[in-house]
N, C-alpha and C. Protein backbone atom coordinates (compact mmCIF):
# COMPACT_ATOMS: atom_id res chain seq x y z
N UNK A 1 -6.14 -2.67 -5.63
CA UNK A 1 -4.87 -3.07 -5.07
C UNK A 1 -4.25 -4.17 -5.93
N UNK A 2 -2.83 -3.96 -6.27
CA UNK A 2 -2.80 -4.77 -7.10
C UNK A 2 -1.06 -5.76 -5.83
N UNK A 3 -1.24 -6.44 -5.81
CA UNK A 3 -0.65 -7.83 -4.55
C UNK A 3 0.69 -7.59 -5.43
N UNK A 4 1.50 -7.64 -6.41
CA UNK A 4 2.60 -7.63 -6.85
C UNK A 4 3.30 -6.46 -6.52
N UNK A 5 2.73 -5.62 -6.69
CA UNK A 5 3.03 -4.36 -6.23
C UNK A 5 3.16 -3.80 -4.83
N UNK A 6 2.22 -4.59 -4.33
CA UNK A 6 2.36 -4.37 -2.77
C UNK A 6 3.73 -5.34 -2.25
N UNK A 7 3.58 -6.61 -2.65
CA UNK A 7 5.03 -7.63 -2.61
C UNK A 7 6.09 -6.97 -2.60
N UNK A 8 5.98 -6.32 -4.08
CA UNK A 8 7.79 -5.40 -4.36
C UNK A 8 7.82 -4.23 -3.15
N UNK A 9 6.93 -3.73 -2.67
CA UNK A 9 6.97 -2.42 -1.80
C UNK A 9 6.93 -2.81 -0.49
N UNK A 10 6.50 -4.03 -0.03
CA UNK A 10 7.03 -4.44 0.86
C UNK A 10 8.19 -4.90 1.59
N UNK A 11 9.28 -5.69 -0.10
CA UNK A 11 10.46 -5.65 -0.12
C UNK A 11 11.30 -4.90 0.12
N UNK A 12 10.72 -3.00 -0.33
CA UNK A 12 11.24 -2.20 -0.73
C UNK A 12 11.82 -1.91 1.02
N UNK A 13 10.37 -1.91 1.77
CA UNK A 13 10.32 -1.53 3.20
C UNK A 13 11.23 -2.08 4.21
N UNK A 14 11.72 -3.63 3.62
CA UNK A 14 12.50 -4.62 4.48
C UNK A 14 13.84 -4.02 4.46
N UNK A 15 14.47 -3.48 2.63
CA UNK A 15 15.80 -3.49 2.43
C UNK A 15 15.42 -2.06 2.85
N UNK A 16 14.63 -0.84 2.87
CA UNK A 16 15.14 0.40 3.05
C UNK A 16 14.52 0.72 4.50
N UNK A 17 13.04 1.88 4.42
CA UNK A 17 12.67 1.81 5.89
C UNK A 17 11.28 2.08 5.48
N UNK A 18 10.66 2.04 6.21
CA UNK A 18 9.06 1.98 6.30
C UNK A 18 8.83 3.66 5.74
N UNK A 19 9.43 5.04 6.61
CA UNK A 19 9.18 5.95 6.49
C UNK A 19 9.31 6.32 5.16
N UNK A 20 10.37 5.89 4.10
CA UNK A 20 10.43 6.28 2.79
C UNK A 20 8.79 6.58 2.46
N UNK A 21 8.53 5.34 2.50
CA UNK A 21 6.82 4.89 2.14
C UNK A 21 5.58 5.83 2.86
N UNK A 22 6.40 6.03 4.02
CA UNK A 22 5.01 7.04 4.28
C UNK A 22 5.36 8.55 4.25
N UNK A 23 6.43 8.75 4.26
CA UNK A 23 6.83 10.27 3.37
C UNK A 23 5.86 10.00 2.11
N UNK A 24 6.46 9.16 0.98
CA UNK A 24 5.83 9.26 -0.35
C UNK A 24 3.94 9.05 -0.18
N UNK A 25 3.14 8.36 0.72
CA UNK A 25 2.07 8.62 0.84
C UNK A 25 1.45 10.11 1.09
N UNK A 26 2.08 10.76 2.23
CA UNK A 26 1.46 11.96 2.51
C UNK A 26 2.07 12.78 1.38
N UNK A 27 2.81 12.74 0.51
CA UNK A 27 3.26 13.53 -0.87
C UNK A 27 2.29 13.35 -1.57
N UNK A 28 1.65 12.05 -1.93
CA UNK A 28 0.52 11.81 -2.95
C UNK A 28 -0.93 12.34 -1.93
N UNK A 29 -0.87 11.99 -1.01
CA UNK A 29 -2.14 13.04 -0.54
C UNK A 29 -2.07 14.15 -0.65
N UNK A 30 -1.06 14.55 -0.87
CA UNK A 30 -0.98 16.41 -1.01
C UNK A 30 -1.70 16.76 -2.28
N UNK A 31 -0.75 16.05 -3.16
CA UNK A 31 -0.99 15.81 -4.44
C UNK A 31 -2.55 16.06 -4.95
N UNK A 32 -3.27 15.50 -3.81
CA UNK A 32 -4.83 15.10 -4.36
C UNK A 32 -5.62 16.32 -4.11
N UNK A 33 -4.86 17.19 -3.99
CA UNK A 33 -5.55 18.30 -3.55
C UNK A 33 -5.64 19.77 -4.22
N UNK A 34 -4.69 19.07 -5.52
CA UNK A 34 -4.51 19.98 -7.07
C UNK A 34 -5.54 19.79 -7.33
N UNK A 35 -6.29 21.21 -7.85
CA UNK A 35 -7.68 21.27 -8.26
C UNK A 35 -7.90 21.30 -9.51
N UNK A 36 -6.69 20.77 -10.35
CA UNK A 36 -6.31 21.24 -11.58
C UNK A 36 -6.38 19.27 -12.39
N UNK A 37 -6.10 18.45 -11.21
CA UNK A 37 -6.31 16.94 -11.63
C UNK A 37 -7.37 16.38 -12.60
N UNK A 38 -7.24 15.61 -13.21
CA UNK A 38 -8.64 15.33 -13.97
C UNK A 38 -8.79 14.08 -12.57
N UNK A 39 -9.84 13.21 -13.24
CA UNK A 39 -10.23 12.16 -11.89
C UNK A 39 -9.21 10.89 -12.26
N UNK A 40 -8.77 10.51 -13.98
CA UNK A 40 -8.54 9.69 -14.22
C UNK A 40 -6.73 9.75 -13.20
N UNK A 41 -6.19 10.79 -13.12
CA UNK A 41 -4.97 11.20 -12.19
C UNK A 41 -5.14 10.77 -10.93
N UNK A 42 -6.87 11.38 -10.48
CA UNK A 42 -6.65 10.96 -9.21
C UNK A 42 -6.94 9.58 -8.68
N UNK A 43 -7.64 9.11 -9.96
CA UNK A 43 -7.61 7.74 -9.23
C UNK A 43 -6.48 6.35 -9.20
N UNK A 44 -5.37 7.18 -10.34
CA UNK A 44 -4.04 6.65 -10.40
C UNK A 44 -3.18 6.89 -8.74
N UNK A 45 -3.30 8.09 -8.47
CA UNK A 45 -2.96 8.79 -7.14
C UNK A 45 -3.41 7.63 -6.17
N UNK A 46 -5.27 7.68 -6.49
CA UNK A 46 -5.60 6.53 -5.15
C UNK A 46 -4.98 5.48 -5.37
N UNK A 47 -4.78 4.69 -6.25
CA UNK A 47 -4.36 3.28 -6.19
C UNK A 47 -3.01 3.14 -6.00
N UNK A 48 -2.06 4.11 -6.25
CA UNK A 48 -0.41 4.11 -5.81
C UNK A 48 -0.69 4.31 -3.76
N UNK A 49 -1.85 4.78 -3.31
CA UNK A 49 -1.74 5.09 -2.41
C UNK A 49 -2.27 3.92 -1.61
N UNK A 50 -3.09 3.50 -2.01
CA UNK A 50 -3.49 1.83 -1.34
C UNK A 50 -2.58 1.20 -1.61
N UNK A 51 -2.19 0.59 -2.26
CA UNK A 51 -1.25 -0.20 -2.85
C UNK A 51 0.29 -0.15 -1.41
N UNK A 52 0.45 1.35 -1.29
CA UNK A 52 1.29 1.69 -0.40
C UNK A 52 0.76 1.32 1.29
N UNK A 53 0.20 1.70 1.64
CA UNK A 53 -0.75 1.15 2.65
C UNK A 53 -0.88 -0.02 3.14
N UNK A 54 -1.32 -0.83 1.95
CA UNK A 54 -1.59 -2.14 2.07
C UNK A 54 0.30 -2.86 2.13
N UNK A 55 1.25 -2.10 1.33
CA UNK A 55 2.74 -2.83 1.88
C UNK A 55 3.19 -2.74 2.97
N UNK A 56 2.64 -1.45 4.28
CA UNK A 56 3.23 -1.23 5.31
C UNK A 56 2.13 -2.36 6.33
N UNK A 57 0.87 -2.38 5.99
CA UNK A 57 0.45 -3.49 6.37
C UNK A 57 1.29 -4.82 6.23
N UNK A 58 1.20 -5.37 5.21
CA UNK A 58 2.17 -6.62 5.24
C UNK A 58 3.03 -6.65 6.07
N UNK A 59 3.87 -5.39 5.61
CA UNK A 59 5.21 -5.53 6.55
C UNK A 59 5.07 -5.61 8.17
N UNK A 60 4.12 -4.85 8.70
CA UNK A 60 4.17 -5.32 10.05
C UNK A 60 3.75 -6.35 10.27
N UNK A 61 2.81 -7.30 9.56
CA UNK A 61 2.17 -8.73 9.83
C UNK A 61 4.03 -9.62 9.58
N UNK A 62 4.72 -8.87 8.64
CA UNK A 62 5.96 -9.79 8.42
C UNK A 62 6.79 -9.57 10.10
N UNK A 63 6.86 -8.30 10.18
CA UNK A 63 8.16 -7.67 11.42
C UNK A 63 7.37 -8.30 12.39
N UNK A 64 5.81 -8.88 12.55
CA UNK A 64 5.78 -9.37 13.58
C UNK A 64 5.76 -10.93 13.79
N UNK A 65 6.45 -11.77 13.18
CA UNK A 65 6.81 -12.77 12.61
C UNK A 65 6.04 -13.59 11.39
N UNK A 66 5.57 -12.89 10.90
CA UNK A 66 4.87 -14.06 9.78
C UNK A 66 5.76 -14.25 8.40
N UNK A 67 5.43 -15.30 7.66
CA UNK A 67 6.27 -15.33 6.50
C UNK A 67 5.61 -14.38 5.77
N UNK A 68 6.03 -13.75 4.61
CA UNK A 68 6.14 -12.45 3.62
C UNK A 68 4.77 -13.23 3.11
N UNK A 69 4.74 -14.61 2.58
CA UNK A 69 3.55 -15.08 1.65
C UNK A 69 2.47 -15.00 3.15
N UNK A 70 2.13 -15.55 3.75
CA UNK A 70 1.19 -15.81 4.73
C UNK A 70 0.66 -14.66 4.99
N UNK A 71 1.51 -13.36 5.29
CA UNK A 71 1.05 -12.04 5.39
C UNK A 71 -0.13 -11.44 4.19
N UNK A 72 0.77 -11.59 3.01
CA UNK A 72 0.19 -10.87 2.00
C UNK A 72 -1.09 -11.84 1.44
N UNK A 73 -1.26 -13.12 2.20
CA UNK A 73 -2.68 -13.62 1.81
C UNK A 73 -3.79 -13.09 2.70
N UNK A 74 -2.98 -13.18 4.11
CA UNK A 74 -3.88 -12.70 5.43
C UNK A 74 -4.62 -11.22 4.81
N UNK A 75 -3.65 -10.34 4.20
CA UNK A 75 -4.07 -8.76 4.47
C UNK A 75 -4.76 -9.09 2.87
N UNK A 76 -4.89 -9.48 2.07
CA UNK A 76 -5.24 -9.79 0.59
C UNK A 76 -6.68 -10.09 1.22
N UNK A 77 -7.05 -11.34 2.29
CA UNK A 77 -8.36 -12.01 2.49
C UNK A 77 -9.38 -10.75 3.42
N UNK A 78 -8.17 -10.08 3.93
CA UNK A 78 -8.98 -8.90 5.05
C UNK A 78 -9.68 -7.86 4.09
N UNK A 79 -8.67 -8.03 3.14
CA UNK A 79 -9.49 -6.57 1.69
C UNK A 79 -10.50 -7.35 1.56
N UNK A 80 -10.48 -8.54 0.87
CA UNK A 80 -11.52 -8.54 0.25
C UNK A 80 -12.76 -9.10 0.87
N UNK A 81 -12.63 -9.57 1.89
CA UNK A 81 -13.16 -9.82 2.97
C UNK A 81 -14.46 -8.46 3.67
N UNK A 82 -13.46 -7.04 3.64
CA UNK A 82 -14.50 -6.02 3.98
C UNK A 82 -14.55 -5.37 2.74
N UNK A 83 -14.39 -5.92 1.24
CA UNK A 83 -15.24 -5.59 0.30
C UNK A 83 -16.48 -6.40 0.04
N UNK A 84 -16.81 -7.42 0.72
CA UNK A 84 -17.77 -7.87 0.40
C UNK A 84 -19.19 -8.08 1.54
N UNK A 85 -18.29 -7.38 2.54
CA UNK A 85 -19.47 -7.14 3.51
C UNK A 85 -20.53 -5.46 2.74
């Protein structure tokens, strides 16, 4: 997950709508299901797809009042938090 990316796509979610974002997720899951992918594709696929995930997260920690930074540390400490359990 890369946090800049999730930032801008979170932005993206404020000025446009959440659904853009999860239309384009279930497109890239489709996606993952070309049997024709090498892995290095699909693991470009996975990380556009976390990355996405992790902005609609933010955004509801934002829509439910938090500031944009406070969010994206909260959901940043929760990743890595159950990566290290």
């Amino acid at each position: 997950m890369k946090l800049p990316v999730i930032k801008h796509l979170t932005e993206f979610i404020a000025e446009n709508d959440v659904d853009f974002v999860l239309e384009t997720i279930e497109t890239l899951e489709a996606l993952t299901e070309v049997p024709s992918l090498k892995d290095e594709e699909l693991d470009v696929i996975g990380e556009l797809i976390s990355n996405m995930y992790g902005a609609v997260e933010v955004s509801k920690l934002v829509q439910d009042g938090m500031p944009q930074k406070e969010a994206l540390n909260t959901f940043m400490k929760r990743v890595l938090g159950s990566i290290d359990k």
